[in-house]
C-alpha atoms as a PDB file:
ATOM      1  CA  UNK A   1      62.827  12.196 -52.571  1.00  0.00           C
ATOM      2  CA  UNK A   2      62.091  10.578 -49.526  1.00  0.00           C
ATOM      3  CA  UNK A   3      62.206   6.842 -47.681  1.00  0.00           C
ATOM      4  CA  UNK A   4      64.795   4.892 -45.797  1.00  0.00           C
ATOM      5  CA  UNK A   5      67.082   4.648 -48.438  1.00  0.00           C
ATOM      6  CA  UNK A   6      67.460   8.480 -49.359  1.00  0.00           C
ATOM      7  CA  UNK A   7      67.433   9.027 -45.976  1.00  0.00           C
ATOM      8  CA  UNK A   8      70.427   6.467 -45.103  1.00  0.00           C
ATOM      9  CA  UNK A   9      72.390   8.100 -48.072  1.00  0.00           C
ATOM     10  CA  UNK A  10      71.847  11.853 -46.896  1.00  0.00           C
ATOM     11  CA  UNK A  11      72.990  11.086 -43.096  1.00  0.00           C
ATOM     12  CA  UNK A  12      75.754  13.148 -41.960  1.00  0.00           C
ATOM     13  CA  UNK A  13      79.012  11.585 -40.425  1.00  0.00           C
ATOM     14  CA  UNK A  14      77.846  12.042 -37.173  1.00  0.00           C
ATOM     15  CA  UNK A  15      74.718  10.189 -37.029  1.00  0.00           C
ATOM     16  CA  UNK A  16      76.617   7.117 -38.793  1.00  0.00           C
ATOM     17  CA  UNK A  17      78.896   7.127 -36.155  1.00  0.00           C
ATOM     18  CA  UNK A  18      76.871   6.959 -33.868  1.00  0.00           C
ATOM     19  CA  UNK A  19      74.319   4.084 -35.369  1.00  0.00           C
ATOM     20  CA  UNK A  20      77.825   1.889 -35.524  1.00  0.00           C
ATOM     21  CA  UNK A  21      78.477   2.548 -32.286  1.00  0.00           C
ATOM     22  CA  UNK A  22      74.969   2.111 -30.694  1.00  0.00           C
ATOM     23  CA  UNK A  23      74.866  -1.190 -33.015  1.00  0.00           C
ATOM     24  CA  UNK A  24      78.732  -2.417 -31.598  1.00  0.00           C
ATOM     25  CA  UNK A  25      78.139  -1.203 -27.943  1.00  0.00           C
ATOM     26  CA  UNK A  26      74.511  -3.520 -27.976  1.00  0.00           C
ATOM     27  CA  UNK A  27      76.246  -6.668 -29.553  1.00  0.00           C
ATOM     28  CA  UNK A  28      78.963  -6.361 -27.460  1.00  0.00           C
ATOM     29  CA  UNK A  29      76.927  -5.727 -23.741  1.00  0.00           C
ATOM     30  CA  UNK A  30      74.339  -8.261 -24.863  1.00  0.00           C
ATOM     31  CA  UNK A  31      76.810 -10.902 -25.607  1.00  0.00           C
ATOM     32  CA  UNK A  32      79.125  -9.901 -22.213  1.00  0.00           C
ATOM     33  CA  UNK A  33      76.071 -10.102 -20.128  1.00  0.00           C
ATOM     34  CA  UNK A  34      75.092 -13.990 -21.260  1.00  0.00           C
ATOM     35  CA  UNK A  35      78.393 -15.057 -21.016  1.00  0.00           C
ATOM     36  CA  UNK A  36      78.308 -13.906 -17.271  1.00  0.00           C
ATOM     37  CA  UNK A  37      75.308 -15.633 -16.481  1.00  0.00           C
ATOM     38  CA  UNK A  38      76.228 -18.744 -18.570  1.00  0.00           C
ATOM     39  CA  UNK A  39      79.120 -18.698 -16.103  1.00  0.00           C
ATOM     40  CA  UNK A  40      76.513 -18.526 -13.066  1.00  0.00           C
ATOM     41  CA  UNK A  41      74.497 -21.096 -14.171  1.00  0.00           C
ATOM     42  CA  UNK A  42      77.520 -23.376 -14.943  1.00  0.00           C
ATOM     43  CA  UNK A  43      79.097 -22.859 -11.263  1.00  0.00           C
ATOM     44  CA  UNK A  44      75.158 -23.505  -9.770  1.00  0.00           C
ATOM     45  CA  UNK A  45      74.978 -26.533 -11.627  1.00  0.00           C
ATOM     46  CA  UNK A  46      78.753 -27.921 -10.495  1.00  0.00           C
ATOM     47  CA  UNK A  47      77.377 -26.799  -6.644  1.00  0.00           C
ATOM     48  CA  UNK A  48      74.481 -29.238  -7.254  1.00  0.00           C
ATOM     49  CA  UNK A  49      76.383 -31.795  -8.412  1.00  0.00           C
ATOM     50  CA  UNK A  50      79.169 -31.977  -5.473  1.00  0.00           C
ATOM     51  CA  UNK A  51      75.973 -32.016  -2.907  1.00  0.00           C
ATOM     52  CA  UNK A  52      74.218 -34.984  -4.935  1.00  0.00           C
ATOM     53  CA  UNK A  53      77.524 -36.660  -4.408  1.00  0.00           C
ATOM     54  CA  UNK A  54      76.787 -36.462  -0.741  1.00  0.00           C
ATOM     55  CA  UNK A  55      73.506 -38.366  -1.412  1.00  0.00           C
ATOM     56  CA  UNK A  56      74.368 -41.740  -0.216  1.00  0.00           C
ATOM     57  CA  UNK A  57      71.028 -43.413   0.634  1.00  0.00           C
ATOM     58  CA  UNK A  58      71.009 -45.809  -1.926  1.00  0.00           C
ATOM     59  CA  UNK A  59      68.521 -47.059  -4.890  1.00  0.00           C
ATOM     60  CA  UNK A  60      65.499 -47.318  -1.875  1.00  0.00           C
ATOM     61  CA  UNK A  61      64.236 -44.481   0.444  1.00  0.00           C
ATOM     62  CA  UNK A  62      65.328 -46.465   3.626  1.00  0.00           C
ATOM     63  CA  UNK A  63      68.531 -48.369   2.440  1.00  0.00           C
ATOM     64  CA  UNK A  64      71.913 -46.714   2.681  1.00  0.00           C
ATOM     65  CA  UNK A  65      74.678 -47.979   0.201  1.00  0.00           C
ATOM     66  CA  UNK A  66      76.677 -50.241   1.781  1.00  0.00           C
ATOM     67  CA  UNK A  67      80.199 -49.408   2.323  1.00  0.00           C
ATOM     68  CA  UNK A  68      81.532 -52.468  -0.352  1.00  0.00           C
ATOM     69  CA  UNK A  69      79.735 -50.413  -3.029  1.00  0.00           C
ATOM     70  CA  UNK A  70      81.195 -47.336  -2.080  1.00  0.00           C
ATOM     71  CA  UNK A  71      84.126 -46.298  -4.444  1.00  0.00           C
ATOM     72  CA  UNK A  72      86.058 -43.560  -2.463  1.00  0.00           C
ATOM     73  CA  UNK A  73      88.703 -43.198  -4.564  1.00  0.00           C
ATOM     74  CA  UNK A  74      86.316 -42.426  -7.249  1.00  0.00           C
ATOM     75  CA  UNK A  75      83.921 -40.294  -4.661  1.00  0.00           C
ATOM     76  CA  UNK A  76      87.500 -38.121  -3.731  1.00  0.00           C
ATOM     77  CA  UNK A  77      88.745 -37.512  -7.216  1.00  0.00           C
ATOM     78  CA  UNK A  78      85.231 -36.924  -8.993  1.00  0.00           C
ATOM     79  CA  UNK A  79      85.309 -34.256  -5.854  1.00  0.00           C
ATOM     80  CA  UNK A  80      88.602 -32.739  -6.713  1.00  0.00           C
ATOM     81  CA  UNK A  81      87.842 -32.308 -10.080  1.00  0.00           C
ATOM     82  CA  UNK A  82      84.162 -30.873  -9.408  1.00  0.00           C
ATOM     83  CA  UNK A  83      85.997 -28.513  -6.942  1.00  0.00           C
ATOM     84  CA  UNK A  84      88.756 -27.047  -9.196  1.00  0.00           C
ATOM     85  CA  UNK A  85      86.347 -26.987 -12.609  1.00  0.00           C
ATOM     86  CA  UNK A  86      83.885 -24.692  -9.796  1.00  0.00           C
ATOM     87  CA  UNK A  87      86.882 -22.293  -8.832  1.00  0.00           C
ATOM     88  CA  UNK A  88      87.768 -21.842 -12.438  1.00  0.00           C
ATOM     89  CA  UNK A  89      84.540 -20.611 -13.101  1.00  0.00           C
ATOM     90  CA  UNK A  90      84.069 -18.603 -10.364  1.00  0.00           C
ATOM     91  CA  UNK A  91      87.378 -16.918 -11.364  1.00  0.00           C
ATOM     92  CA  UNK A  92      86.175 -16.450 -14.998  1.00  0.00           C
ATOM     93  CA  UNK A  93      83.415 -15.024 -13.373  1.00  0.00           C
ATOM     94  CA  UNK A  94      84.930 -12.806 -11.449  1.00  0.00           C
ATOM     95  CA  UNK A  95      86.522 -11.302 -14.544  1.00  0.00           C
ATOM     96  CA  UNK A  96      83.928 -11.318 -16.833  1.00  0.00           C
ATOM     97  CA  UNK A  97      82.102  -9.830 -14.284  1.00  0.00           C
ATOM     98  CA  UNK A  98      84.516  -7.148 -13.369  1.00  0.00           C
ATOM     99  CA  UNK A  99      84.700  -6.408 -17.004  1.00  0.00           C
ATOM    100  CA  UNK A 100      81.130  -5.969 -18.018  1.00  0.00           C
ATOM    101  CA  UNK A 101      80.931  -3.628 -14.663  1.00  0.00           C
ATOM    102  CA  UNK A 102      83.929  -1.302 -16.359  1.00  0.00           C
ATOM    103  CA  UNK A 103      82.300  -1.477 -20.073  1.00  0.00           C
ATOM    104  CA  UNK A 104      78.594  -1.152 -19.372  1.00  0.00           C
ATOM    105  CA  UNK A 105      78.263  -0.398 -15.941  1.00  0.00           C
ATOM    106  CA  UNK A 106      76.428  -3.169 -12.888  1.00  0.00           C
ATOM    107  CA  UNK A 107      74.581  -6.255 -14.025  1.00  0.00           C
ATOM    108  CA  UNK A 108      71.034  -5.495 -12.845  1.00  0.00           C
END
């Protein structure tokens, strides 16, 4: 007999072994290494935001807003919050990174 299904059943322990383990290791570095750079992408994206924030011109290319229109409570605390939801991530990434480096070896 021959054909992927004889051949499955006839495998020694060995080989299964390692099939599982090349399958587990692959699901497991593939999803570690998007969840790093989803966590990149998600602190670039916060950067971008607090710098539009410092975008003050106004609605025209030659106006500025004028300072009654200028919320600063809301500019300070919209700020804050940006700031600490950024150092979260980068400490999630930090981890995540440090743990796909120890598992699977440098993010190329």
């Amino acid at each position: 007999m021959q054909g992927a299904f004889f051949n499955s059943l006839k495998r020694n322990n060995k080989q299964i072994k390692e099939d599982r383990a090349l399958a587990i290791a692959e699901d497991a570095e593939l999803l570690y290494k998007r969840e790093v750079e989803d966590l990149q992408t998600k602190i670039k994206r916060i950067k971008r935001d607090r710098e539009a924030m410092l975008d003050l011109s106004g609605n025209t290319t030659t106006g500025i807003i004028s300072v009654s229109d200028f919320n600063a409570e809301a500019f300070v605390k919209k700020d804050i919050e940006l700031g600490l939801k950024m150092r979260e991530l980068e400490i999630t990434l930090e981890v995540a990174q440090r743990g796909y480096n120890e598992r699977f070896g440098v993010i190329a």
